[in-house]
PDB file of N, CA and C in Angstrom:
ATOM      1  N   UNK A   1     -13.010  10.998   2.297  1.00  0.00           N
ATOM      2  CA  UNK A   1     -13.175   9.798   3.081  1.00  0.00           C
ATOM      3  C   UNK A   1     -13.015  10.144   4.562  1.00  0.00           C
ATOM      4  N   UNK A   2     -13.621   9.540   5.211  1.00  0.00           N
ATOM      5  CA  UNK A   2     -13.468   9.250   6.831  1.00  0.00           C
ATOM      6  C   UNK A   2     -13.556   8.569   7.071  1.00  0.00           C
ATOM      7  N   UNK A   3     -12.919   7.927   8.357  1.00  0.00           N
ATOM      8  CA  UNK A   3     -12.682   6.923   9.065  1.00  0.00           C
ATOM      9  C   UNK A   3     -13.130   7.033  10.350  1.00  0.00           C
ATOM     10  N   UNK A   4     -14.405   6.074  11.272  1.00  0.00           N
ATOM     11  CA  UNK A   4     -14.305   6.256  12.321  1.00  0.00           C
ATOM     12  C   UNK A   4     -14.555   5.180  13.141  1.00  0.00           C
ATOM     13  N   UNK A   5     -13.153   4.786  14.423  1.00  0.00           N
ATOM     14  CA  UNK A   5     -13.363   3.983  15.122  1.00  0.00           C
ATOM     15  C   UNK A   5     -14.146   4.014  15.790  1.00  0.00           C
ATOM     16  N   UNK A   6     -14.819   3.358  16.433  1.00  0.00           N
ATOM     17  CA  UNK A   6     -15.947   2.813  17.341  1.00  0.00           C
ATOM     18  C   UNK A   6     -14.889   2.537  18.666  1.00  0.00           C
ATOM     19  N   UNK A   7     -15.793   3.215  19.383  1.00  0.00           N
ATOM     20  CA  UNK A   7     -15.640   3.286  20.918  1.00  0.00           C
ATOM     21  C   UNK A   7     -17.024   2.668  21.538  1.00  0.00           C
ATOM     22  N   UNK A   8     -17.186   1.755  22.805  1.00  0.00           N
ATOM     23  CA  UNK A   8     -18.205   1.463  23.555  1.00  0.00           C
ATOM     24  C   UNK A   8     -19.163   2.364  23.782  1.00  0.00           C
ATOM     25  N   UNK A   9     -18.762   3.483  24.561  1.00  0.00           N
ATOM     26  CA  UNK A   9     -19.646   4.331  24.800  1.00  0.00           C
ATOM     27  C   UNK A   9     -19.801   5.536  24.100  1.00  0.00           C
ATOM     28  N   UNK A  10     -19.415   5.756  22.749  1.00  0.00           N
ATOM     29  CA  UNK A  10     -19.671   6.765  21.500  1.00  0.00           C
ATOM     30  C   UNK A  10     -20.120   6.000  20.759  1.00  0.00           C
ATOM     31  N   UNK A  11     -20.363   4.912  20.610  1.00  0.00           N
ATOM     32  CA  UNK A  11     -20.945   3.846  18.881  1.00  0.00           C
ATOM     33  C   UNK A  11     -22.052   4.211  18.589  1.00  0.00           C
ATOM     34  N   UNK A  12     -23.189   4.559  19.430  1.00  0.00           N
ATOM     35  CA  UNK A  12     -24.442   5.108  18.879  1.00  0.00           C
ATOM     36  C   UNK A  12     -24.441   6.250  18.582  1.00  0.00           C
ATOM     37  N   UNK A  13     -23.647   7.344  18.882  1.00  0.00           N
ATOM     38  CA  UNK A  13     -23.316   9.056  18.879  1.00  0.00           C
ATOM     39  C   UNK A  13     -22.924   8.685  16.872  1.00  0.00           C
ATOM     40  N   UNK A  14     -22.025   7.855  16.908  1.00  0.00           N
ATOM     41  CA  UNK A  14     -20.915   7.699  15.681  1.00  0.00           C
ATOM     42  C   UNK A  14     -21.528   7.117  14.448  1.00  0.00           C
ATOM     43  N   UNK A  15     -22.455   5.984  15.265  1.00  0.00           N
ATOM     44  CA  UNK A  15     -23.657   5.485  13.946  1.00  0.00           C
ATOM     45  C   UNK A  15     -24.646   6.646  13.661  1.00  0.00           C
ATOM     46  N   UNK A  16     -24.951   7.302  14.256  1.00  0.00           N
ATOM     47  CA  UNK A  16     -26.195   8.211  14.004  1.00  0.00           C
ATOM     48  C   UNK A  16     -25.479   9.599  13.465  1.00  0.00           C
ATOM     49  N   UNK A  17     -25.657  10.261  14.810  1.00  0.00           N
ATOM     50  CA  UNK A  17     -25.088  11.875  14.323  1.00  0.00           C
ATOM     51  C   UNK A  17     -23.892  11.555  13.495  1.00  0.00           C
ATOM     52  N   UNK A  18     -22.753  11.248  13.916  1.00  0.00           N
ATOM     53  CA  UNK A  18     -21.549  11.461  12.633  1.00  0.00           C
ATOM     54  C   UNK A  18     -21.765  10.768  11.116  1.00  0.00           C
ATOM     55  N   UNK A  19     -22.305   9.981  11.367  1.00  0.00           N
ATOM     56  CA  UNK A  19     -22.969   9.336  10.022  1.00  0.00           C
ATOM     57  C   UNK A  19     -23.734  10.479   9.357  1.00  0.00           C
ATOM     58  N   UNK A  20     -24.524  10.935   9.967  1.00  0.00           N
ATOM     59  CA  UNK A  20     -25.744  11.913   9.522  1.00  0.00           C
ATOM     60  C   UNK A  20     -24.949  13.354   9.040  1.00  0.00           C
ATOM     61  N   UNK A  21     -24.404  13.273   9.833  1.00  0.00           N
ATOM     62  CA  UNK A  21     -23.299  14.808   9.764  1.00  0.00           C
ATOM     63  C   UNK A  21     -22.369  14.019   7.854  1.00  0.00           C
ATOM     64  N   UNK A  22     -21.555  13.451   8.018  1.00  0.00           N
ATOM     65  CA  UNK A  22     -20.415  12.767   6.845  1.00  0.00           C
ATOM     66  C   UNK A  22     -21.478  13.538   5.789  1.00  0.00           C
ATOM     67  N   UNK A  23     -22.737  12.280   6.022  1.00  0.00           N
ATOM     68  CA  UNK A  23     -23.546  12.428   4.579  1.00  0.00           C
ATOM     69  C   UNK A  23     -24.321  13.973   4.094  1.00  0.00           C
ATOM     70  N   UNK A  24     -24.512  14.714   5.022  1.00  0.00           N
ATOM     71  CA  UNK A  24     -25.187  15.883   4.835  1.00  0.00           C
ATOM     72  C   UNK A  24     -23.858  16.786   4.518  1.00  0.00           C
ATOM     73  N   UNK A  25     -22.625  16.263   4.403  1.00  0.00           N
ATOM     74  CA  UNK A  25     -21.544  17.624   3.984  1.00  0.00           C
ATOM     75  C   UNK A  25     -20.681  16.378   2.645  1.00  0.00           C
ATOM     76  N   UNK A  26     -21.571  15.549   2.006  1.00  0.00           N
ATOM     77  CA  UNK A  26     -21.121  15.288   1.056  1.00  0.00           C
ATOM     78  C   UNK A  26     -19.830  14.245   1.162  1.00  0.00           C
ATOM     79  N   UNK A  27     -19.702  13.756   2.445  1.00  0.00           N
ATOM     80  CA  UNK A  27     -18.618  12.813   2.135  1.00  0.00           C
ATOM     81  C   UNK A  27     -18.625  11.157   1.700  1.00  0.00           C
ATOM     82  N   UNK A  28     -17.797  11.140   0.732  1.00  0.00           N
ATOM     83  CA  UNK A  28     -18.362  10.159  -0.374  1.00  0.00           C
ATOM     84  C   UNK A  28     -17.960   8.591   0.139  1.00  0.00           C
ATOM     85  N   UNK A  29     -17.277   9.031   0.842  1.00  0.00           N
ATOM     86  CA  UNK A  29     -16.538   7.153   1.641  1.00  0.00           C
ATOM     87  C   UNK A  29     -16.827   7.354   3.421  1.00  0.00           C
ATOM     88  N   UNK A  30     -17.657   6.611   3.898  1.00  0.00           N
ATOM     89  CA  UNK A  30     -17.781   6.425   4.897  1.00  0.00           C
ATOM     90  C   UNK A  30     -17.449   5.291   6.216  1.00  0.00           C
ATOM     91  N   UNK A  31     -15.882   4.938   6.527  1.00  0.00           N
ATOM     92  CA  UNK A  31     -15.632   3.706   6.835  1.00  0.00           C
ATOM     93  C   UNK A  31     -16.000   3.888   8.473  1.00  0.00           C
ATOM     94  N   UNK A  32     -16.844   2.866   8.989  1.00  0.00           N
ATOM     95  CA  UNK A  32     -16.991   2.467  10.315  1.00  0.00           C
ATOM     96  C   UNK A  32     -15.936   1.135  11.017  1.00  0.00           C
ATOM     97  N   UNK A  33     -14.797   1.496  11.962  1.00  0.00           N
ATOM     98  CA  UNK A  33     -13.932   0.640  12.137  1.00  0.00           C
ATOM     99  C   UNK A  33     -14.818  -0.352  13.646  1.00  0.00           C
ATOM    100  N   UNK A  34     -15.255  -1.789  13.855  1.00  0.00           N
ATOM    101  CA  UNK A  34     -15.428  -1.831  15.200  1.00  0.00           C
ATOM    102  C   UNK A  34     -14.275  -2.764  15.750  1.00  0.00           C
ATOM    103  N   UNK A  35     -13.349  -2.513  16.370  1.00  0.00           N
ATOM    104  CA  UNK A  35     -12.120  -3.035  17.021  1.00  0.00           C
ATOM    105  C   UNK A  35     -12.604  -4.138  17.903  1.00  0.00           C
ATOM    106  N   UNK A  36     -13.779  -4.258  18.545  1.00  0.00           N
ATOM    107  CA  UNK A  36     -14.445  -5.162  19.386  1.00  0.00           C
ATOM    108  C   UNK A  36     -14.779  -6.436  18.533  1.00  0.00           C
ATOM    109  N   UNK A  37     -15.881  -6.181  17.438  1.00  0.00           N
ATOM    110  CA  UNK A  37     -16.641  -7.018  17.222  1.00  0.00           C
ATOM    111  C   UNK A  37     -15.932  -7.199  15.506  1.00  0.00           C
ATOM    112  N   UNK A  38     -14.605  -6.772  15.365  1.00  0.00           N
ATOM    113  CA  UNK A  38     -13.868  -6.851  14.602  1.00  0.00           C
ATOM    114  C   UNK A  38     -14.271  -6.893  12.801  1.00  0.00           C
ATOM    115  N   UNK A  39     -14.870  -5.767  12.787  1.00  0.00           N
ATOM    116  CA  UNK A  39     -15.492  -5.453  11.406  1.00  0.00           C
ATOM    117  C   UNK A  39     -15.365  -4.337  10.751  1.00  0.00           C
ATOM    118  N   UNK A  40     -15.765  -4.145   9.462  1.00  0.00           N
ATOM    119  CA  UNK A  40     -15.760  -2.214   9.043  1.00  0.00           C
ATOM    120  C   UNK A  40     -16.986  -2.279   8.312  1.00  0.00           C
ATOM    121  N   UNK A  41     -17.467  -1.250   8.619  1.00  0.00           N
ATOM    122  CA  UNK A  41     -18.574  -1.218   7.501  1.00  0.00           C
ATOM    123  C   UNK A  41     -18.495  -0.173   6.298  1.00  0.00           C
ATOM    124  N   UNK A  42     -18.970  -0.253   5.344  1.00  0.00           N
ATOM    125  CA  UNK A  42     -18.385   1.108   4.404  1.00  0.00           C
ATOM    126  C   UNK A  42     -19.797   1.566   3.952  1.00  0.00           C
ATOM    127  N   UNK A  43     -20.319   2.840   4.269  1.00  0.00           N
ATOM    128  CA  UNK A  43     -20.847   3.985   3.472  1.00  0.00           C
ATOM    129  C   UNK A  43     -20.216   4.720   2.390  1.00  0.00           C
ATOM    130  N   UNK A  44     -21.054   4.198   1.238  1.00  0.00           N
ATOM    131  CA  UNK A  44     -20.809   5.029   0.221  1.00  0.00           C
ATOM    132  C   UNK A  44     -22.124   6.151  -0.585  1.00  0.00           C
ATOM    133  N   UNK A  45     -21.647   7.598  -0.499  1.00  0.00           N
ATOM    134  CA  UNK A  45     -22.629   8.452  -1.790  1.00  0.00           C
ATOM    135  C   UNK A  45     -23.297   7.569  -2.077  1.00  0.00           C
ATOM    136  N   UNK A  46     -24.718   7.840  -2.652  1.00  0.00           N
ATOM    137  CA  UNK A  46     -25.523   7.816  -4.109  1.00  0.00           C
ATOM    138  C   UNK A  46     -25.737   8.914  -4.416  1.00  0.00           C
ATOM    139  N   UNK A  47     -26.190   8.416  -5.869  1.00  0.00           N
ATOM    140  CA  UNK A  47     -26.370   9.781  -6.588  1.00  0.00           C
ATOM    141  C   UNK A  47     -27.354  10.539  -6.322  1.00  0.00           C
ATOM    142  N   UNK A  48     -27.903  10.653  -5.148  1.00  0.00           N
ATOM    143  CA  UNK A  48     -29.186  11.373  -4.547  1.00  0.00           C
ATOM    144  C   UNK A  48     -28.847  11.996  -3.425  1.00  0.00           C
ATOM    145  N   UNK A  49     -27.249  11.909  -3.074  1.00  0.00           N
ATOM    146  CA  UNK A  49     -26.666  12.019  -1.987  1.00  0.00           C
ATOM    147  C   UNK A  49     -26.754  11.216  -0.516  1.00  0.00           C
ATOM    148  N   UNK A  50     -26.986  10.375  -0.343  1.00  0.00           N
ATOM    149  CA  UNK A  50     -27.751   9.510   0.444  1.00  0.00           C
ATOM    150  C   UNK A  50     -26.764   8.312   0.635  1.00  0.00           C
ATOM    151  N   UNK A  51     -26.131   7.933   1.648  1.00  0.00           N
ATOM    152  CA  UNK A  51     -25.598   6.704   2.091  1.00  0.00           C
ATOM    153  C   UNK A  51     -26.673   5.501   2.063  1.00  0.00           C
ATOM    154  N   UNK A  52     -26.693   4.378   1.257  1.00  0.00           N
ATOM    155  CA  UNK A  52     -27.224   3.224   1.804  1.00  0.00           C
ATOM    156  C   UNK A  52     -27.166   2.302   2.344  1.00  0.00           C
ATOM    157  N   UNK A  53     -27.264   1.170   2.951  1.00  0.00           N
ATOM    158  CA  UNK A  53     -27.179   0.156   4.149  1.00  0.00           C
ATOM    159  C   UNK A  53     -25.930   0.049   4.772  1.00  0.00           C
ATOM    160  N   UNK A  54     -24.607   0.227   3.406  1.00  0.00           N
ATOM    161  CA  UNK A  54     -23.434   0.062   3.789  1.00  0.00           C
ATOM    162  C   UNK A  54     -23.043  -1.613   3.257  1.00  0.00           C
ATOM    163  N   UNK A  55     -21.629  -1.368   3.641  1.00  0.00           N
ATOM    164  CA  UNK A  55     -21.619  -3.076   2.685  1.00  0.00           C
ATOM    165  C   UNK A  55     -20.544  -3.516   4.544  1.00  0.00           C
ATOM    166  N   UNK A  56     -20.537  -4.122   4.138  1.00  0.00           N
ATOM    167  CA  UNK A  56     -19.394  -4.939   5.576  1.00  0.00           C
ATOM    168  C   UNK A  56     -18.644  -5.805   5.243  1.00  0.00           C
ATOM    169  N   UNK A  57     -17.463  -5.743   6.261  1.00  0.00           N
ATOM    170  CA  UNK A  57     -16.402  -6.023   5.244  1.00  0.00           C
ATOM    171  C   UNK A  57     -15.592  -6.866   6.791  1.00  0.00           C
ATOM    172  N   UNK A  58     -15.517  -8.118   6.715  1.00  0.00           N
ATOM    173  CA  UNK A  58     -15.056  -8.799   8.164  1.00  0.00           C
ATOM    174  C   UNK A  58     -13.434  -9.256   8.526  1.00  0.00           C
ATOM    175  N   UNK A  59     -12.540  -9.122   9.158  1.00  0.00           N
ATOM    176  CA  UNK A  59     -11.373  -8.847   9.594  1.00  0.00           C
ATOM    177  C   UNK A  59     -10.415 -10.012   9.121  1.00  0.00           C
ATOM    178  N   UNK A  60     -10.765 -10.842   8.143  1.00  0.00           N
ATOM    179  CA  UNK A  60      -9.984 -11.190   7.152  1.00  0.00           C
ATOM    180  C   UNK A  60     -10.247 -10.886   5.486  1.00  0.00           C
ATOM    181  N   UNK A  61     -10.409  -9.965   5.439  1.00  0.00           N
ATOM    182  CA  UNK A  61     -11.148  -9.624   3.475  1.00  0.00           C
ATOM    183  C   UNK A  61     -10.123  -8.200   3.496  1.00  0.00           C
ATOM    184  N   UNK A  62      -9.798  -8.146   2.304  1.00  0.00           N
ATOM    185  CA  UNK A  62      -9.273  -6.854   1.858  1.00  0.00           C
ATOM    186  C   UNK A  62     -10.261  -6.096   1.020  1.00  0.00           C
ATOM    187  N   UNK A  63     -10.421  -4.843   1.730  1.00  0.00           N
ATOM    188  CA  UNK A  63     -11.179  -3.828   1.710  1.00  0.00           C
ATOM    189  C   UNK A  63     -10.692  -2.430   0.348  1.00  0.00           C
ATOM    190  N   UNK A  64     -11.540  -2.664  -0.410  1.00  0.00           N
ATOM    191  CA  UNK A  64     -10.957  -1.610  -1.554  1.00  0.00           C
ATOM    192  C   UNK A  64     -11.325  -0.284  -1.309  1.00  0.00           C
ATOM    193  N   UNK A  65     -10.634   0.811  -1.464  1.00  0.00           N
ATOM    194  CA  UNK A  65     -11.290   2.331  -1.382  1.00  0.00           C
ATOM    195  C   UNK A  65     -11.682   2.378  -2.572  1.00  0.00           C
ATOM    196  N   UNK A  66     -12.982   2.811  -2.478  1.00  0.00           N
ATOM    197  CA  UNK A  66     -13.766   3.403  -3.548  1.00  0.00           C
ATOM    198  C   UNK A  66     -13.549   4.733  -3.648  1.00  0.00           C
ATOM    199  N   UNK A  67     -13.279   5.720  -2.978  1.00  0.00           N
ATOM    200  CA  UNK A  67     -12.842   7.261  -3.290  1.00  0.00           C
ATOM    201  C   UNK A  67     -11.027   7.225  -3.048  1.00  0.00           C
ATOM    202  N   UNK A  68     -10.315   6.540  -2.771  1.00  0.00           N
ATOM    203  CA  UNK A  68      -8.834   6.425  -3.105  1.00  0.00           C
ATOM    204  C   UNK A  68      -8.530   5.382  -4.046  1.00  0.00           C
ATOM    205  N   UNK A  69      -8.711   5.566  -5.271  1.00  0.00           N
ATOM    206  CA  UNK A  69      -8.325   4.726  -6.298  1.00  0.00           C
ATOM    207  C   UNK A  69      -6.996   3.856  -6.235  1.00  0.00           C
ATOM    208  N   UNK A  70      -6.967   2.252  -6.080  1.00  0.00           N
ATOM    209  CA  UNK A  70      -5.883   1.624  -5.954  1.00  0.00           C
ATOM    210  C   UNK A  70      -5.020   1.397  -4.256  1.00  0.00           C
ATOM    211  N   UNK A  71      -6.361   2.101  -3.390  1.00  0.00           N
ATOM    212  CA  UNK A  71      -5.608   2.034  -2.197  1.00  0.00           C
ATOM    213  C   UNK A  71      -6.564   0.721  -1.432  1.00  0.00           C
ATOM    214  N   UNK A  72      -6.157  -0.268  -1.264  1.00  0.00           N
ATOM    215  CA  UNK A  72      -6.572  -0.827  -0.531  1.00  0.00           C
ATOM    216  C   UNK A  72      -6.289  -1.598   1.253  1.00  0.00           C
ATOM    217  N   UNK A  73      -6.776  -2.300   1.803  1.00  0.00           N
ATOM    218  CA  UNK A  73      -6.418  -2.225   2.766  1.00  0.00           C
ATOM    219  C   UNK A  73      -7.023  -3.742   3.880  1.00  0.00           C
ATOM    220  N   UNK A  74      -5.649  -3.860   4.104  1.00  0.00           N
ATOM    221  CA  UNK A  74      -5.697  -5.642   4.721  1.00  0.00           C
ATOM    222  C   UNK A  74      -6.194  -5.483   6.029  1.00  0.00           C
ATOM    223  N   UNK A  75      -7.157  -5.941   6.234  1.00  0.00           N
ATOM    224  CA  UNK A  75      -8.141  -5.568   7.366  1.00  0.00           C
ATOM    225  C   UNK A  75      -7.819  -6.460   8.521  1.00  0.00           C
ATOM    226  N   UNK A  76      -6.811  -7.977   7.877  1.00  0.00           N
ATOM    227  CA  UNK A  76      -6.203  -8.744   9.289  1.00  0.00           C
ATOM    228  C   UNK A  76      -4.704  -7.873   9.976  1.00  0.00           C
ATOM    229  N   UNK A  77      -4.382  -6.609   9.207  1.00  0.00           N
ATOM    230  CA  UNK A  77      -3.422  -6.007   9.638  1.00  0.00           C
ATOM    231  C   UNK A  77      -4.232  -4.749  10.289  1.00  0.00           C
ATOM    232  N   UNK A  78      -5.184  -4.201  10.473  1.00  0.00           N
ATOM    233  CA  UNK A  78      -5.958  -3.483  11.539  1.00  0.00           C
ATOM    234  C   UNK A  78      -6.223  -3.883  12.695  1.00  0.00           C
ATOM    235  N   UNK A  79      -6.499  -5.671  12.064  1.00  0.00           N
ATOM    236  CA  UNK A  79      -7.221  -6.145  13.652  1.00  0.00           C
ATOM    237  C   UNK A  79      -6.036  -6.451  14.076  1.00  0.00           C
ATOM    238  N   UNK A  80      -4.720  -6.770  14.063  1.00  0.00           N
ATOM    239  CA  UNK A  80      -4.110  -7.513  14.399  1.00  0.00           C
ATOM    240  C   UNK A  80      -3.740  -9.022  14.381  1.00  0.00           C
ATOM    241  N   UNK A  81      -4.417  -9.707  12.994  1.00  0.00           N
ATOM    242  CA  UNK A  81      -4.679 -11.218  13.244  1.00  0.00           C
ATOM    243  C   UNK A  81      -3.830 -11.557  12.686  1.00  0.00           C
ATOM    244  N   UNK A  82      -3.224 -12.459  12.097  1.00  0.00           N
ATOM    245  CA  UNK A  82      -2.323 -13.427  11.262  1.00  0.00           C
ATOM    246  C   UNK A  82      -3.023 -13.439   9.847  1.00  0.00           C
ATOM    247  N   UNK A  83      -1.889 -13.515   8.974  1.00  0.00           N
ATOM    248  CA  UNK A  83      -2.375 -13.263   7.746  1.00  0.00           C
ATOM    249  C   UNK A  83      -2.843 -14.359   6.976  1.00  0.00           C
ATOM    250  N   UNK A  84      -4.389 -14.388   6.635  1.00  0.00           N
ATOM    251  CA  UNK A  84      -4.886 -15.299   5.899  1.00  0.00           C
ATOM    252  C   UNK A  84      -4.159 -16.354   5.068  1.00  0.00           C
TER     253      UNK A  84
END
């Protein structure tokens, strides 16, 4: 798994190349954090090796790891918000 926050002026470097990079060395969980626009998006493998659209996941939903079994993660305690 990786995790990567989003910065203003790296977000297109981070959507593209590091995205492109994760998936071409096989990494199976791909979380995009954006602290701004307060979201995550998750890349996951297929079985062709290939990330697809991603699912999104918005700063009150609890977010399950799909490659850390049982670890999940309260996404109003990332952003900082009050708990649902």
């Amino acid at each position: 798994m990786v995790v990567e926050i989003l910065l203003p002026f790296t977000a297109l470097k981070d959507l593209k190349e590091k995205k492109h990079l994760c998936e071409r060395c096989g990494v199976k969980e791909y979380l995009v954090i954006d602290p701004l626009e307060e979201y995550v998006k998750r890349f996951w493998l297929d079985a062709e090796g290939a990330y697809a659209k991603g699912d999104i996941f918005g700063p009150r939903e609890v977010l399950s790891c799909k490659s850390l079994e049982g670890i999940e993660i309260n996404l109003w305690e990332i952003f900082e918000l009050e708990k649902p």
